[in-house]
C-alpha atoms as a PDB file:
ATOM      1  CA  UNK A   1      -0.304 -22.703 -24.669  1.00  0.00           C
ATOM      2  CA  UNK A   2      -3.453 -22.725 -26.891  1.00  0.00           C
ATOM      3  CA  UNK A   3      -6.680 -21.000 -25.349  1.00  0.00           C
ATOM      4  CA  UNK A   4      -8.878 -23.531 -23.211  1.00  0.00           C
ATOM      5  CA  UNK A   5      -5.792 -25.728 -23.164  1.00  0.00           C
ATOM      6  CA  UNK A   6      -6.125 -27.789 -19.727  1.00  0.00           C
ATOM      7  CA  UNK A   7      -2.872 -27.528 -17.449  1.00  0.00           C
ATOM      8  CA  UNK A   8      -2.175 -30.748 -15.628  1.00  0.00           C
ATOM      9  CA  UNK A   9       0.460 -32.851 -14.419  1.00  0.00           C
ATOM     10  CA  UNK A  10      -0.658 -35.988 -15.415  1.00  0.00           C
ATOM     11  CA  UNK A  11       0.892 -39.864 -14.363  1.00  0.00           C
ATOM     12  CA  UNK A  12       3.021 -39.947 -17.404  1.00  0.00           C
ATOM     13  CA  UNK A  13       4.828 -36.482 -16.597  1.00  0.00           C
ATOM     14  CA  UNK A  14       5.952 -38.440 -12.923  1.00  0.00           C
ATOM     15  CA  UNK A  15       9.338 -39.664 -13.343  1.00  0.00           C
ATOM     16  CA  UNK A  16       9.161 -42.874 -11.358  1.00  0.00           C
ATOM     17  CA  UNK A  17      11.553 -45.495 -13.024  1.00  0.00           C
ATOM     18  CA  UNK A  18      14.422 -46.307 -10.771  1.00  0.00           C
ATOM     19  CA  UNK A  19      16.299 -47.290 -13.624  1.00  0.00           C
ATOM     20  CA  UNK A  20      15.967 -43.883 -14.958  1.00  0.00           C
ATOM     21  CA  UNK A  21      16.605 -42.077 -11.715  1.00  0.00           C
ATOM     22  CA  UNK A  22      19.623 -43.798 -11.213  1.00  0.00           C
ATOM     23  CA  UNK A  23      21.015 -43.029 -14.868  1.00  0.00           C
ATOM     24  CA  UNK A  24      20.220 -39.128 -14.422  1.00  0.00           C
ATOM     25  CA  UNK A  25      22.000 -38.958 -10.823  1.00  0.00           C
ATOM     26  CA  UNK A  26      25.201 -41.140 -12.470  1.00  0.00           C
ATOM     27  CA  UNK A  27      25.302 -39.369 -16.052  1.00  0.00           C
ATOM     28  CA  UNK A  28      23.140 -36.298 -15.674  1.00  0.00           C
ATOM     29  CA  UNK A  29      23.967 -32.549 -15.871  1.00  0.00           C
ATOM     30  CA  UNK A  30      23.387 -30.094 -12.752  1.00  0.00           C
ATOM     31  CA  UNK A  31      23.012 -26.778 -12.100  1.00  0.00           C
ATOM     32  CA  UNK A  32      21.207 -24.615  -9.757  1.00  0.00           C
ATOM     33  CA  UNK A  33      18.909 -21.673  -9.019  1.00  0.00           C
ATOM     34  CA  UNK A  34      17.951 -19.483  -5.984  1.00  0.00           C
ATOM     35  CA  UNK A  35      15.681 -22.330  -4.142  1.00  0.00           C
ATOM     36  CA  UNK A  36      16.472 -25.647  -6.441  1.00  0.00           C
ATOM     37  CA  UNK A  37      19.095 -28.108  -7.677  1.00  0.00           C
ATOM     38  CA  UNK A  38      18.252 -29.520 -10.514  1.00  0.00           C
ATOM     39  CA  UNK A  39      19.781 -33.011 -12.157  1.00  0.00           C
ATOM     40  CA  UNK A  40      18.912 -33.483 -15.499  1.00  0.00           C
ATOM     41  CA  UNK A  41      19.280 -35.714 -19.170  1.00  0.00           C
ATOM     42  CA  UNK A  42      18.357 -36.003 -22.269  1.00  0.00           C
ATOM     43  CA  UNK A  43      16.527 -39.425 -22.576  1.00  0.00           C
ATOM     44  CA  UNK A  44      17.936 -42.124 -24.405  1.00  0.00           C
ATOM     45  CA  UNK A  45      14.873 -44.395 -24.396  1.00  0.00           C
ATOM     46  CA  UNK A  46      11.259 -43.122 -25.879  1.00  0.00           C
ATOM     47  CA  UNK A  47       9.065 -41.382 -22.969  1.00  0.00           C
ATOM     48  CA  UNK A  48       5.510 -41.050 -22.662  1.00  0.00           C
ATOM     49  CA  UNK A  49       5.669 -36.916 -22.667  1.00  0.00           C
ATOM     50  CA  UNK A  50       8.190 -34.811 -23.821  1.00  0.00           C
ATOM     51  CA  UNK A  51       9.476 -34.293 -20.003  1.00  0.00           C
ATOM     52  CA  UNK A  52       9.232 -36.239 -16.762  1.00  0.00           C
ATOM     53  CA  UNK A  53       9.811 -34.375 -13.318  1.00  0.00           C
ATOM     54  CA  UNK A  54      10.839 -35.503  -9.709  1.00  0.00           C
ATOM     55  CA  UNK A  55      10.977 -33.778  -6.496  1.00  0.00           C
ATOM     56  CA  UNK A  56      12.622 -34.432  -4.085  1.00  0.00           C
ATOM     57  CA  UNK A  57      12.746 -32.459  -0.420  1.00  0.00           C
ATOM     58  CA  UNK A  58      15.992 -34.013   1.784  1.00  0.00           C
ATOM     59  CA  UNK A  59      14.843 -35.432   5.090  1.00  0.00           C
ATOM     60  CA  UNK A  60      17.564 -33.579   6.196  1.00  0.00           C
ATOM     61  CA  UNK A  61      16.448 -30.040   6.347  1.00  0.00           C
ATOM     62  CA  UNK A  62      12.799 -30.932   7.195  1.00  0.00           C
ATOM     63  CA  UNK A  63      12.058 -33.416   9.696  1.00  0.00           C
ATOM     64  CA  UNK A  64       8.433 -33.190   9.527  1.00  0.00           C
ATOM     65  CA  UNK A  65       6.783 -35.240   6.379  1.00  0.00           C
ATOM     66  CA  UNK A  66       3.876 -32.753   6.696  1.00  0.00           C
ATOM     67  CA  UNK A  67       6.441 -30.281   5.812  1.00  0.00           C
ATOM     68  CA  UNK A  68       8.453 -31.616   2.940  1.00  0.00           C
ATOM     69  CA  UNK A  69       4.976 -33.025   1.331  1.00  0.00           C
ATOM     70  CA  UNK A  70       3.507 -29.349   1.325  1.00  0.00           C
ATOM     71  CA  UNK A  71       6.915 -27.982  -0.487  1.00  0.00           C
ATOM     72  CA  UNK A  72       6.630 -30.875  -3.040  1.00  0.00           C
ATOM     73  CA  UNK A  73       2.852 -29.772  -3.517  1.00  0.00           C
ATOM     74  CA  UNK A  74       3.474 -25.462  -3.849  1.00  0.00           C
ATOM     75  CA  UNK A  75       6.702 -27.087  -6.545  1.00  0.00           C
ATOM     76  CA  UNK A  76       4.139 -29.721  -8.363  1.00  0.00           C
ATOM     77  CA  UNK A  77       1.572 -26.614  -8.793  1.00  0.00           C
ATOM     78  CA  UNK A  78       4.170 -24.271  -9.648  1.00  0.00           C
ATOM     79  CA  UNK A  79       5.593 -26.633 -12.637  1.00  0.00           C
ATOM     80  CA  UNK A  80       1.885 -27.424 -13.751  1.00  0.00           C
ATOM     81  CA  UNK A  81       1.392 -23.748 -14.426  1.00  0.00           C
ATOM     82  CA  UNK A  82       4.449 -23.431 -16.306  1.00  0.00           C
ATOM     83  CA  UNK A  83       5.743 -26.211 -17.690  1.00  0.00           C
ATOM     84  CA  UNK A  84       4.042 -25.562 -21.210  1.00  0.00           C
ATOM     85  CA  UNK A  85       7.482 -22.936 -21.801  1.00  0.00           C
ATOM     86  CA  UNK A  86       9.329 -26.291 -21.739  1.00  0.00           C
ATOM     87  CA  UNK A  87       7.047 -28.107 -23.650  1.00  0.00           C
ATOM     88  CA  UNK A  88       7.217 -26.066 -26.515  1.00  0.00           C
ATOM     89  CA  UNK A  89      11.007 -25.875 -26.881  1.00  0.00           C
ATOM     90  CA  UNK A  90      11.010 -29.875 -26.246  1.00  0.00           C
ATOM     91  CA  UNK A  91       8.383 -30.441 -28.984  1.00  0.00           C
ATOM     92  CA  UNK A  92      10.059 -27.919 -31.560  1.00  0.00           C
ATOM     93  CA  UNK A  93      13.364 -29.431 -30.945  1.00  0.00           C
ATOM     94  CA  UNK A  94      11.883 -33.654 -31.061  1.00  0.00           C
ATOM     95  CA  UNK A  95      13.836 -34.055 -27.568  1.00  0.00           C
ATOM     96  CA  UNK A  96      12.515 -36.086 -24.508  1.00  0.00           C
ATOM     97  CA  UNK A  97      14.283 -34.676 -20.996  1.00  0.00           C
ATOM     98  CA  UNK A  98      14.167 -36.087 -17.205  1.00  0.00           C
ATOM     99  CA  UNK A  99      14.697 -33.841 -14.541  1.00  0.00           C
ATOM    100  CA  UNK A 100      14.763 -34.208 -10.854  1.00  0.00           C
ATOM    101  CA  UNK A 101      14.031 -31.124  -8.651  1.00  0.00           C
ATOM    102  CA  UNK A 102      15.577 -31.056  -5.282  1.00  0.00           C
ATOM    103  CA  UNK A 103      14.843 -28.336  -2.973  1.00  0.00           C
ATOM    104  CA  UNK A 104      17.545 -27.011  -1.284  1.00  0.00           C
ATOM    105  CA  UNK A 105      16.533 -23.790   0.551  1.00  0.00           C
ATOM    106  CA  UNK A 106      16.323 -24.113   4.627  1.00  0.00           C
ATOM    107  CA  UNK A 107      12.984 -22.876   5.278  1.00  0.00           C
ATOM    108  CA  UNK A 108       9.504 -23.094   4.192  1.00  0.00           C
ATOM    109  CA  UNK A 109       9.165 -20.671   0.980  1.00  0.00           C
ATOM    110  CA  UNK A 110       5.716 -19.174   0.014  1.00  0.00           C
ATOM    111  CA  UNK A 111       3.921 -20.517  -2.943  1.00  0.00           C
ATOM    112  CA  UNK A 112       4.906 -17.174  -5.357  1.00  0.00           C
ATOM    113  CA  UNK A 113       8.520 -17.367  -4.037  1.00  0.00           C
ATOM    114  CA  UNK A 114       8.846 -21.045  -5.828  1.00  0.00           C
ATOM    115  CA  UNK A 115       6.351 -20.185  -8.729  1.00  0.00           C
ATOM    116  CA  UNK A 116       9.055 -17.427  -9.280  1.00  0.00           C
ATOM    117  CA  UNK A 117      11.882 -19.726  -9.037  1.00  0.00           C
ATOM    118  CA  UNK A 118      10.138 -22.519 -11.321  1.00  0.00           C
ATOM    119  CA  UNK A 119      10.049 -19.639 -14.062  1.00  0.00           C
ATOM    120  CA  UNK A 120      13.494 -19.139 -13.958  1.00  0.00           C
ATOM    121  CA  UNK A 121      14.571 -23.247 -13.587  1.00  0.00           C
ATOM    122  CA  UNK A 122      12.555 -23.802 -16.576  1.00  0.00           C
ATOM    123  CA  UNK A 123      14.119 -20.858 -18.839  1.00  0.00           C
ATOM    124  CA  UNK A 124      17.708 -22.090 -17.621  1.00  0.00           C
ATOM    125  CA  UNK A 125      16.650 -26.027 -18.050  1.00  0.00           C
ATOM    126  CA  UNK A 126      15.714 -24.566 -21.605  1.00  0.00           C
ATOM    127  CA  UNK A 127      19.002 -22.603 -22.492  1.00  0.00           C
ATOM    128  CA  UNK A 128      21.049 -25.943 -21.026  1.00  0.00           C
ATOM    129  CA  UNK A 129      18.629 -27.999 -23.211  1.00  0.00           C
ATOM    130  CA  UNK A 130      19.885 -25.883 -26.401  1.00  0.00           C
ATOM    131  CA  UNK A 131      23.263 -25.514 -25.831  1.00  0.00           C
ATOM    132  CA  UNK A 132      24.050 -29.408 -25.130  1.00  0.00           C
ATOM    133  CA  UNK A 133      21.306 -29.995 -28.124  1.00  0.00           C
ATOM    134  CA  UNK A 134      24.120 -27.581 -30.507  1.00  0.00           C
ATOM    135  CA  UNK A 135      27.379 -29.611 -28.962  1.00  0.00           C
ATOM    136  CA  UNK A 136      26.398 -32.696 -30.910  1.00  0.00           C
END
């Protein structure tokens, strides 16, 4: 990240198309990491930024909306801060990815706890980026 660079996550960095949802849940690749599953593609069709990012926070495990929205806001900060890793590899390489971010840990974890756990979904998103990237 260049010095006095601005970090935000800006409209076009939302992954909101249903279309495209729906074509990462049927043909995507998964894997997972301490706190996250994460469902993921390279995209077919040109994108506004080199990645676009979902989160989602099942209904399931937390009843309250006040809950799930405050996990989706401590994951939404935590990408913000580091998502410029996976910008760099994405611009070096010309590739476009959508990702979808579902939490999948039972409780309520603190804000370093999932900054943490971004770091490491972003360097494994990266060495799953590379390796499908030298399969074809």
């Amino acid at each position: 990240m260049n010095k006095g660079e601005r970090q935000t996550f800006s409209k076009n960095e939302r992954l909101c198309r249903t279309k495209l949802i729906d074509e990462i849940f049927e043909n995507g690749s998964v894997f997972h990491t301490s706190l996250f599953k994460v469902v993921w593609i390279i995209s077919s069709i040109s994108l506004p930024s080199p990645a676009q990012m979902a989160v989602s926070v099942p209904k399931r495990s937390f009843k309250l909306a006040v809950t799930r929205n405050l996990i989706k806001r401590r994951i939404r900060e935590a990408y913000r801060k580091k998502k410029h890793i996976l910008y760099n590899l994405l611009e070096s390489e010309n590739i476009q990815v959508t990702f979808i971010i579902i939490y999948r840990h039972g409780t309520v974890a603190e804000y370093n706890v999932i900054e943490k756990s971004i770091g490491e979904l972003i360097e494994k998103l990266c060495d799953n980026i590379l390796k499908k990237q030298n399969k074809s």
